[in-house]
PDB file of N, CA and C in Angstrom:
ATOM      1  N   UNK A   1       0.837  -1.185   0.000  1.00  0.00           N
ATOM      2  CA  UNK A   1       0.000   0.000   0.000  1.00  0.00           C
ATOM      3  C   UNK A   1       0.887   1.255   0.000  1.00  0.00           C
ATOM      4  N   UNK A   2       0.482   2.298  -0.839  1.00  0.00           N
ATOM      5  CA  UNK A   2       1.451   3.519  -1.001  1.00  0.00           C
ATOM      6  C   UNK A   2       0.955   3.950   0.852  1.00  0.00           C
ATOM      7  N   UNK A   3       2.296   4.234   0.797  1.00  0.00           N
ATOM      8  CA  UNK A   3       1.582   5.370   2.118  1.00  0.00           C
ATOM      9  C   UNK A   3       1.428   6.891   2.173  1.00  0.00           C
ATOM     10  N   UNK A   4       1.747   7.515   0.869  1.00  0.00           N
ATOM     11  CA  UNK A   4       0.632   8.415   0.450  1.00  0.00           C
ATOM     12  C   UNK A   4      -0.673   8.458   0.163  1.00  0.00           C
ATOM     13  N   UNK A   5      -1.523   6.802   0.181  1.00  0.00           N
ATOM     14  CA  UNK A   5      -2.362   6.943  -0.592  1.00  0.00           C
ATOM     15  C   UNK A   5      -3.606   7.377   0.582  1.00  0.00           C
ATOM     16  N   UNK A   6      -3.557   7.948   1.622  1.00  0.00           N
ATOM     17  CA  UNK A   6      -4.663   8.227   2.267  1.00  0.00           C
ATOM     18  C   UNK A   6      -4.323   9.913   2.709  1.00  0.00           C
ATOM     19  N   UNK A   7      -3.235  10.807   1.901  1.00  0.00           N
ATOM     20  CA  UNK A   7      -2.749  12.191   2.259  1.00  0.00           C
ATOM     21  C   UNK A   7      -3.565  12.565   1.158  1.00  0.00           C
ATOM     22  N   UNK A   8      -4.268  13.806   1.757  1.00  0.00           N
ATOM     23  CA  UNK A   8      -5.480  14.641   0.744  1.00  0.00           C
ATOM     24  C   UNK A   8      -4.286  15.191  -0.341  1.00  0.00           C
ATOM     25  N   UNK A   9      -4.806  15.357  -1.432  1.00  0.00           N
ATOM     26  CA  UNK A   9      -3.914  16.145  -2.660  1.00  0.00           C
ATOM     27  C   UNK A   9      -2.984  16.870  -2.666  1.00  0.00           C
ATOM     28  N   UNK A  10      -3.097  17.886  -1.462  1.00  0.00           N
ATOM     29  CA  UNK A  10      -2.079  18.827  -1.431  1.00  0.00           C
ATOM     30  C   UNK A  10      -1.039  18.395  -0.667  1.00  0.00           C
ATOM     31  N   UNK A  11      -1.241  17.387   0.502  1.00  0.00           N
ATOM     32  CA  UNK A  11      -0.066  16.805   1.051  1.00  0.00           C
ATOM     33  C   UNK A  11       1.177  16.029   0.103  1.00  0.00           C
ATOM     34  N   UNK A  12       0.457  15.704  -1.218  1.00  0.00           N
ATOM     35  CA  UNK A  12       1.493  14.728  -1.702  1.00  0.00           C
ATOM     36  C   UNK A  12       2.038  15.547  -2.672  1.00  0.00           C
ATOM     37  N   UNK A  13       1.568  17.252  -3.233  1.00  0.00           N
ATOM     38  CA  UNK A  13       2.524  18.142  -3.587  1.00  0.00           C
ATOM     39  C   UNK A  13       3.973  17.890  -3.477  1.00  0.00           C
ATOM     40  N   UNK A  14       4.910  17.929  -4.187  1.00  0.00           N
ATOM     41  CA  UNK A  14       6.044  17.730  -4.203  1.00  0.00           C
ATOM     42  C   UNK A  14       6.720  19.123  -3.121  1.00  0.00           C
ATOM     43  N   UNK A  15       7.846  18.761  -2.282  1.00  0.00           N
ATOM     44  CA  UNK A  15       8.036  19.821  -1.862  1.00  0.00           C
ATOM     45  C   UNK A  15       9.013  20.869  -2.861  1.00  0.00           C
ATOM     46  N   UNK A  16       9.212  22.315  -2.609  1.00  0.00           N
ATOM     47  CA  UNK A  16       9.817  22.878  -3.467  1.00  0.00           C
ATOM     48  C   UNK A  16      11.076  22.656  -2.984  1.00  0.00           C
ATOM     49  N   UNK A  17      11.799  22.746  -4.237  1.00  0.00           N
ATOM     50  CA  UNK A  17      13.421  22.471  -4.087  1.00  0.00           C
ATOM     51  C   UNK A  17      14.006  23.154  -3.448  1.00  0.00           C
ATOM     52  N   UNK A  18      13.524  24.897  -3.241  1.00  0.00           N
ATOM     53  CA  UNK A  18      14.695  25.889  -2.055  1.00  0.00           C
ATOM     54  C   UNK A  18      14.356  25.103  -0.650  1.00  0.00           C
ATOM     55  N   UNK A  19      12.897  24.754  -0.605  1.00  0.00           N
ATOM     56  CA  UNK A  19      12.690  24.202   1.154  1.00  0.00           C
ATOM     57  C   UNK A  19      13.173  23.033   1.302  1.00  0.00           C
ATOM     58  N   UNK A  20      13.513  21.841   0.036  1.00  0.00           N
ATOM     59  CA  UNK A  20      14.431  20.392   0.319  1.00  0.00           C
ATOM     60  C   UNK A  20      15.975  20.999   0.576  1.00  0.00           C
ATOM     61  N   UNK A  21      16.350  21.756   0.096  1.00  0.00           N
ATOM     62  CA  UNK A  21      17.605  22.305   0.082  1.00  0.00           C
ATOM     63  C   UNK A  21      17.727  22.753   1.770  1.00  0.00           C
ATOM     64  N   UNK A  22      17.065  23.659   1.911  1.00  0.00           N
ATOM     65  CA  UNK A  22      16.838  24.385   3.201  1.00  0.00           C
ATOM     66  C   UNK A  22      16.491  23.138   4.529  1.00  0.00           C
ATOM     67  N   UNK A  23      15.912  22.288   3.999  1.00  0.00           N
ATOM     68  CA  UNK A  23      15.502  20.805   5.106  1.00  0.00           C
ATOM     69  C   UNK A  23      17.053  20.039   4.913  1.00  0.00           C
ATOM     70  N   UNK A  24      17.354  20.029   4.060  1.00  0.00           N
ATOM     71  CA  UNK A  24      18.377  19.382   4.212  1.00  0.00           C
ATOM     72  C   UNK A  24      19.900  19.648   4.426  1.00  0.00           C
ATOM     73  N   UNK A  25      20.058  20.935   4.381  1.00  0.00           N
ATOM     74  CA  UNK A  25      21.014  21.731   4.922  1.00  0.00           C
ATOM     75  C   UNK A  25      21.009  21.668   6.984  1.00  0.00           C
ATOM     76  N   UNK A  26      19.516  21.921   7.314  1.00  0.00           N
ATOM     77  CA  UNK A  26      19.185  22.050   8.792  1.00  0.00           C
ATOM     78  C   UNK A  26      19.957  20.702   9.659  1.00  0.00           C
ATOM     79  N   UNK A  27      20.384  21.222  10.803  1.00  0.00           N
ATOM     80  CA  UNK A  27      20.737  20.251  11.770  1.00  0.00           C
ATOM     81  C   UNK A  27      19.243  19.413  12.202  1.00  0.00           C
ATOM     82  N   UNK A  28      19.363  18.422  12.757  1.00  0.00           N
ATOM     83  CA  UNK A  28      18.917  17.178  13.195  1.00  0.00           C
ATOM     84  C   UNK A  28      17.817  17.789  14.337  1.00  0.00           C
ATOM     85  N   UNK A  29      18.899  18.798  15.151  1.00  0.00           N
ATOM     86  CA  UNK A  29      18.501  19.292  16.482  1.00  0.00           C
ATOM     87  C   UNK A  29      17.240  20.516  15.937  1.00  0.00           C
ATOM     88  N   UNK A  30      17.766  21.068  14.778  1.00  0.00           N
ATOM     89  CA  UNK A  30      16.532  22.233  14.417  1.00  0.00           C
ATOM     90  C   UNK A  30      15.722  21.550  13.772  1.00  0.00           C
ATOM     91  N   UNK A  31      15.799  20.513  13.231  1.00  0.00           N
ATOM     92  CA  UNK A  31      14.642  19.703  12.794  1.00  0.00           C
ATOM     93  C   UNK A  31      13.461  19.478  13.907  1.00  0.00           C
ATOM     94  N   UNK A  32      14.142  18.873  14.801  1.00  0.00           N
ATOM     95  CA  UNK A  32      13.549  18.703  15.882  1.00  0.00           C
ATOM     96  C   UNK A  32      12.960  19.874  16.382  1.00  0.00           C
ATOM     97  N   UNK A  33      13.593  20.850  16.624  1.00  0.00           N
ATOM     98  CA  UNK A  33      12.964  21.783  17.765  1.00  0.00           C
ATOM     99  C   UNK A  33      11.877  22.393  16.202  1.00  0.00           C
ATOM    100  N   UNK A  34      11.793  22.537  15.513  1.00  0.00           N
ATOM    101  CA  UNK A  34      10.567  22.724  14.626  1.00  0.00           C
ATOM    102  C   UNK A  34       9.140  22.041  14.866  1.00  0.00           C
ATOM    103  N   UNK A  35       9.588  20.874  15.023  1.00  0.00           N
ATOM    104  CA  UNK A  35       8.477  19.320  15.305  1.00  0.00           C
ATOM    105  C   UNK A  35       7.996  20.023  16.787  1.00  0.00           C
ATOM    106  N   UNK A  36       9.091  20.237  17.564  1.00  0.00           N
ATOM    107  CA  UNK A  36       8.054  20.919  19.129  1.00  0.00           C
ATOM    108  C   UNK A  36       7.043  22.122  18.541  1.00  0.00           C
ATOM    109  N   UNK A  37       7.799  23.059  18.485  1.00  0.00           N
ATOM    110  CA  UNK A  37       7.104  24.338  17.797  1.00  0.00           C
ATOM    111  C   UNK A  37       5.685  24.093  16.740  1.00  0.00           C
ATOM    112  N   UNK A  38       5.606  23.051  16.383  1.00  0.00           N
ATOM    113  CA  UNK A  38       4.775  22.585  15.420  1.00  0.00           C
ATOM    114  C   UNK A  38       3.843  21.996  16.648  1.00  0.00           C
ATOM    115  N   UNK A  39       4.295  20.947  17.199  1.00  0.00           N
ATOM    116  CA  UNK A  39       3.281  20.425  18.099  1.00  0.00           C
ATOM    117  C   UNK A  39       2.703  21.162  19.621  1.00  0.00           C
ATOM    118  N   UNK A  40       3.312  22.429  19.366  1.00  0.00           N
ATOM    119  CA  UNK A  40       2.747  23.267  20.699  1.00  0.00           C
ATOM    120  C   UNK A  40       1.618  24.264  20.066  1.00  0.00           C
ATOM    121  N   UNK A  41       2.150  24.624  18.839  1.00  0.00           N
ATOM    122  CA  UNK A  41       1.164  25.486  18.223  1.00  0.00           C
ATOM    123  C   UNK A  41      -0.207  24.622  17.660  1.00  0.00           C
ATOM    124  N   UNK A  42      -0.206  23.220  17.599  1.00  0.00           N
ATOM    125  CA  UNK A  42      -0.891  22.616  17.424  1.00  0.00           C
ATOM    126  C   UNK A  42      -1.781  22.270  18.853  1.00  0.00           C
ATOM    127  N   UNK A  43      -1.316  22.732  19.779  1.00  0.00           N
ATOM    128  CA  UNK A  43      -1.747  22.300  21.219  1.00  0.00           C
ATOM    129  C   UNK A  43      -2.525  23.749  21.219  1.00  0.00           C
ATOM    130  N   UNK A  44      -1.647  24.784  21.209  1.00  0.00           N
ATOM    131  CA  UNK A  44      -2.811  25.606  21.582  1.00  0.00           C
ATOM    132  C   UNK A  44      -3.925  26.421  20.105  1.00  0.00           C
ATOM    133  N   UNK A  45      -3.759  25.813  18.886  1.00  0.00           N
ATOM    134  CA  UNK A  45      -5.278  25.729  18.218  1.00  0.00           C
ATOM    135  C   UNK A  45      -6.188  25.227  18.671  1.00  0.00           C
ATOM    136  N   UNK A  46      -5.590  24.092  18.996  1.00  0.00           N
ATOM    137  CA  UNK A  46      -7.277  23.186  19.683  1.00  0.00           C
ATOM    138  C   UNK A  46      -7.871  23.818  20.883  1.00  0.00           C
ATOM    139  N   UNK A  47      -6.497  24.161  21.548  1.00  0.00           N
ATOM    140  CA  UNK A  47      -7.319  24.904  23.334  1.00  0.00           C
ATOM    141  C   UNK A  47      -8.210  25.986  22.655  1.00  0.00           C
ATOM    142  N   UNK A  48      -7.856  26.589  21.484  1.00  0.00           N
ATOM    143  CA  UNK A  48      -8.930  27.859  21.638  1.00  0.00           C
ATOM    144  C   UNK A  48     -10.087  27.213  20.550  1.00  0.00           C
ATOM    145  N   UNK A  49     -10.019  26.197  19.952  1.00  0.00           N
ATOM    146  CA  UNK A  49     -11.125  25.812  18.904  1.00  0.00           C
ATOM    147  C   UNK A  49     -12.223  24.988  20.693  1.00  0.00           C
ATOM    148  N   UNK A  50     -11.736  24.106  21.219  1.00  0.00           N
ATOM    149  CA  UNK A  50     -12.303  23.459  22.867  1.00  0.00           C
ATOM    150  C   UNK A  50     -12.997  24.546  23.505  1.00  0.00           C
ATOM    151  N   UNK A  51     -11.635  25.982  23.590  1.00  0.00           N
ATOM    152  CA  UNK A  51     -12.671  26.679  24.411  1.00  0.00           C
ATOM    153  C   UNK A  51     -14.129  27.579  24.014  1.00  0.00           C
ATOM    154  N   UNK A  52     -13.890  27.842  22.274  1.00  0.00           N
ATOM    155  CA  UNK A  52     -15.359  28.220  21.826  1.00  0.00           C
ATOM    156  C   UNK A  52     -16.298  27.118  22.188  1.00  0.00           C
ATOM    157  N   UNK A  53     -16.381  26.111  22.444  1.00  0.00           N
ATOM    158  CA  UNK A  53     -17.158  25.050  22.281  1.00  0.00           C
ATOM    159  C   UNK A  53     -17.609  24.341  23.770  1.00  0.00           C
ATOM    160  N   UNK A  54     -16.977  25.032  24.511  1.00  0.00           N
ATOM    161  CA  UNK A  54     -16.715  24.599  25.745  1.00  0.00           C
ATOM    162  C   UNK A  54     -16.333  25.671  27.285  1.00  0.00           C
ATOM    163  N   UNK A  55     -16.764  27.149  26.849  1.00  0.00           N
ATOM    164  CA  UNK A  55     -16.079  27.856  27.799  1.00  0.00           C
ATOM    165  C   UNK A  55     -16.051  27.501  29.335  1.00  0.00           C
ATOM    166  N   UNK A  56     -17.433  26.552  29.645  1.00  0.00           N
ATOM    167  CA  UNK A  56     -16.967  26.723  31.031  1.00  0.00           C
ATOM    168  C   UNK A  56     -16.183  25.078  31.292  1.00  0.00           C
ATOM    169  N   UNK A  57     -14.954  25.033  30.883  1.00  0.00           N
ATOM    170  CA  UNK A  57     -14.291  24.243  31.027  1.00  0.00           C
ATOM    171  C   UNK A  57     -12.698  25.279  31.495  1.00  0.00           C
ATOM    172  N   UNK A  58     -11.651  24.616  32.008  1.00  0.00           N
ATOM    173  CA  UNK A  58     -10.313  25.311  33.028  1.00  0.00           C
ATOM    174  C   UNK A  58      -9.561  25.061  32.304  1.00  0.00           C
ATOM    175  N   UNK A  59      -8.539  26.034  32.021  1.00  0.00           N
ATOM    176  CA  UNK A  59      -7.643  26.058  31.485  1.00  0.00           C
ATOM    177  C   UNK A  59      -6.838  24.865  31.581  1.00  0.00           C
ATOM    178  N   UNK A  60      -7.267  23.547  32.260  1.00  0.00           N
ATOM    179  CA  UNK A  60      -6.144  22.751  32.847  1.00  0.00           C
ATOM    180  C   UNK A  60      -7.696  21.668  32.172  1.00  0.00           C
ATOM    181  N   UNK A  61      -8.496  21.685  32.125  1.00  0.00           N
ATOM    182  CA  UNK A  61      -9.508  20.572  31.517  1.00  0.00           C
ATOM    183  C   UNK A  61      -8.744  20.719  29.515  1.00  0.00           C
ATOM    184  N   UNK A  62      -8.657  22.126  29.260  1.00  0.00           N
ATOM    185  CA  UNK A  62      -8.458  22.349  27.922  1.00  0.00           C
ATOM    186  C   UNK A  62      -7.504  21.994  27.465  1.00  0.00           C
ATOM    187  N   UNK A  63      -6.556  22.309  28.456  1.00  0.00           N
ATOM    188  CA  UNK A  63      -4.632  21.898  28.019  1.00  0.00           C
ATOM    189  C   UNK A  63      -5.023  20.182  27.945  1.00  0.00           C
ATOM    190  N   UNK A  64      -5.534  19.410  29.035  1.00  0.00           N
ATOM    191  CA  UNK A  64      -5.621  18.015  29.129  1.00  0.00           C
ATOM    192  C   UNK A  64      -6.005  17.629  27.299  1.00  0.00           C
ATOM    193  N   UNK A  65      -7.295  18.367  27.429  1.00  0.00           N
ATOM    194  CA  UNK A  65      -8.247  17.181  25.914  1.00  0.00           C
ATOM    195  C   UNK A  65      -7.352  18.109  24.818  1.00  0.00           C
ATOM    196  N   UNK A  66      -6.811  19.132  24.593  1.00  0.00           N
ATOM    197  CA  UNK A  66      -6.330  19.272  23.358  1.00  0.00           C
ATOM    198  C   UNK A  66      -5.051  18.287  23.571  1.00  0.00           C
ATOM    199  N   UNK A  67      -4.024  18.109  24.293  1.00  0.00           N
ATOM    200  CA  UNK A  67      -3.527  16.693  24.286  1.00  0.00           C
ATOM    201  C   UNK A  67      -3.692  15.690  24.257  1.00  0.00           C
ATOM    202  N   UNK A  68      -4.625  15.502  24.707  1.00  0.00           N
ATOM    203  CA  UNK A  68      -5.392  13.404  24.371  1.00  0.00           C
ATOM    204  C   UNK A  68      -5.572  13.929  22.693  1.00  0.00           C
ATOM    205  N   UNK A  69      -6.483  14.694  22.242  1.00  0.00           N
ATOM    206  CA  UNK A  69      -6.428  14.625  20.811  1.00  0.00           C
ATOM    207  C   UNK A  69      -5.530  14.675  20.138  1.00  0.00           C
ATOM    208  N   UNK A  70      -4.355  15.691  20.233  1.00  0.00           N
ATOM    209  CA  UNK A  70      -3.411  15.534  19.187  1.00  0.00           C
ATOM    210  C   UNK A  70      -2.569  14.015  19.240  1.00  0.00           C
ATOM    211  N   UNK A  71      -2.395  13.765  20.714  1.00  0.00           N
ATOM    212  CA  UNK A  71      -1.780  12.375  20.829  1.00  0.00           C
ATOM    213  C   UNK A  71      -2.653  11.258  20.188  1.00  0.00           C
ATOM    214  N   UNK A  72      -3.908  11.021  19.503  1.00  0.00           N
ATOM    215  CA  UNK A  72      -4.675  10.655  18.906  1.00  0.00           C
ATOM    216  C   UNK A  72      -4.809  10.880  17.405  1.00  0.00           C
ATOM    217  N   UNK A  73      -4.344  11.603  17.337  1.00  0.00           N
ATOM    218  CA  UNK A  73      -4.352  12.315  15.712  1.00  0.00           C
ATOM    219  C   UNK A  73      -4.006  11.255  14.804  1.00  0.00           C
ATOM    220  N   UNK A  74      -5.099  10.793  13.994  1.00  0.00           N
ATOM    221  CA  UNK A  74      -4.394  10.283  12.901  1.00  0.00           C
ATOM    222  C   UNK A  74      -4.732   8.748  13.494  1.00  0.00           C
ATOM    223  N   UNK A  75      -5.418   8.387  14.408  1.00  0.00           N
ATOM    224  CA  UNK A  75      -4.971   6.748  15.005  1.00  0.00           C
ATOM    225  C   UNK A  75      -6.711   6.244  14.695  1.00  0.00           C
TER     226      UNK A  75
END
């Protein structure tokens, strides 16, 4: 089975060559600290998409379920 074959259209866009260049120039370690930065900003979209949907829930109920979801993402 491709394992592109379940990425919507635009995911399987080829990437552009200055950003393979630019990915592949990057250390290991800034790779990484991107992937945090990616997954914190992904933590707090959901807290504020939870808290329209949910205001009387605590800042500490919101931080919890936008983490069970992203740790879920995709499963």
């Amino acid at each position: 089975m491709d394992p592109q074959s379940s990425l919507s259209e635009d995911a399987r866009d080829p990437i552009h060559p200055v950003q393979l260049e630019a990915l592949r120039r990057m250390s290991a370690a800034r790779k990484l600290q991107m992937v945090c930065e990616l997954y914190h900003a992904g933590i707090h979209l959901r807290v504020a998409g939870l808290r329209l949907h949910h205001p009387d829930w605590t800042d500490a109920q919101l931080e919890f379920e936008a983490r069970r979801a992203l740790r879920h993402a995709g499963t």
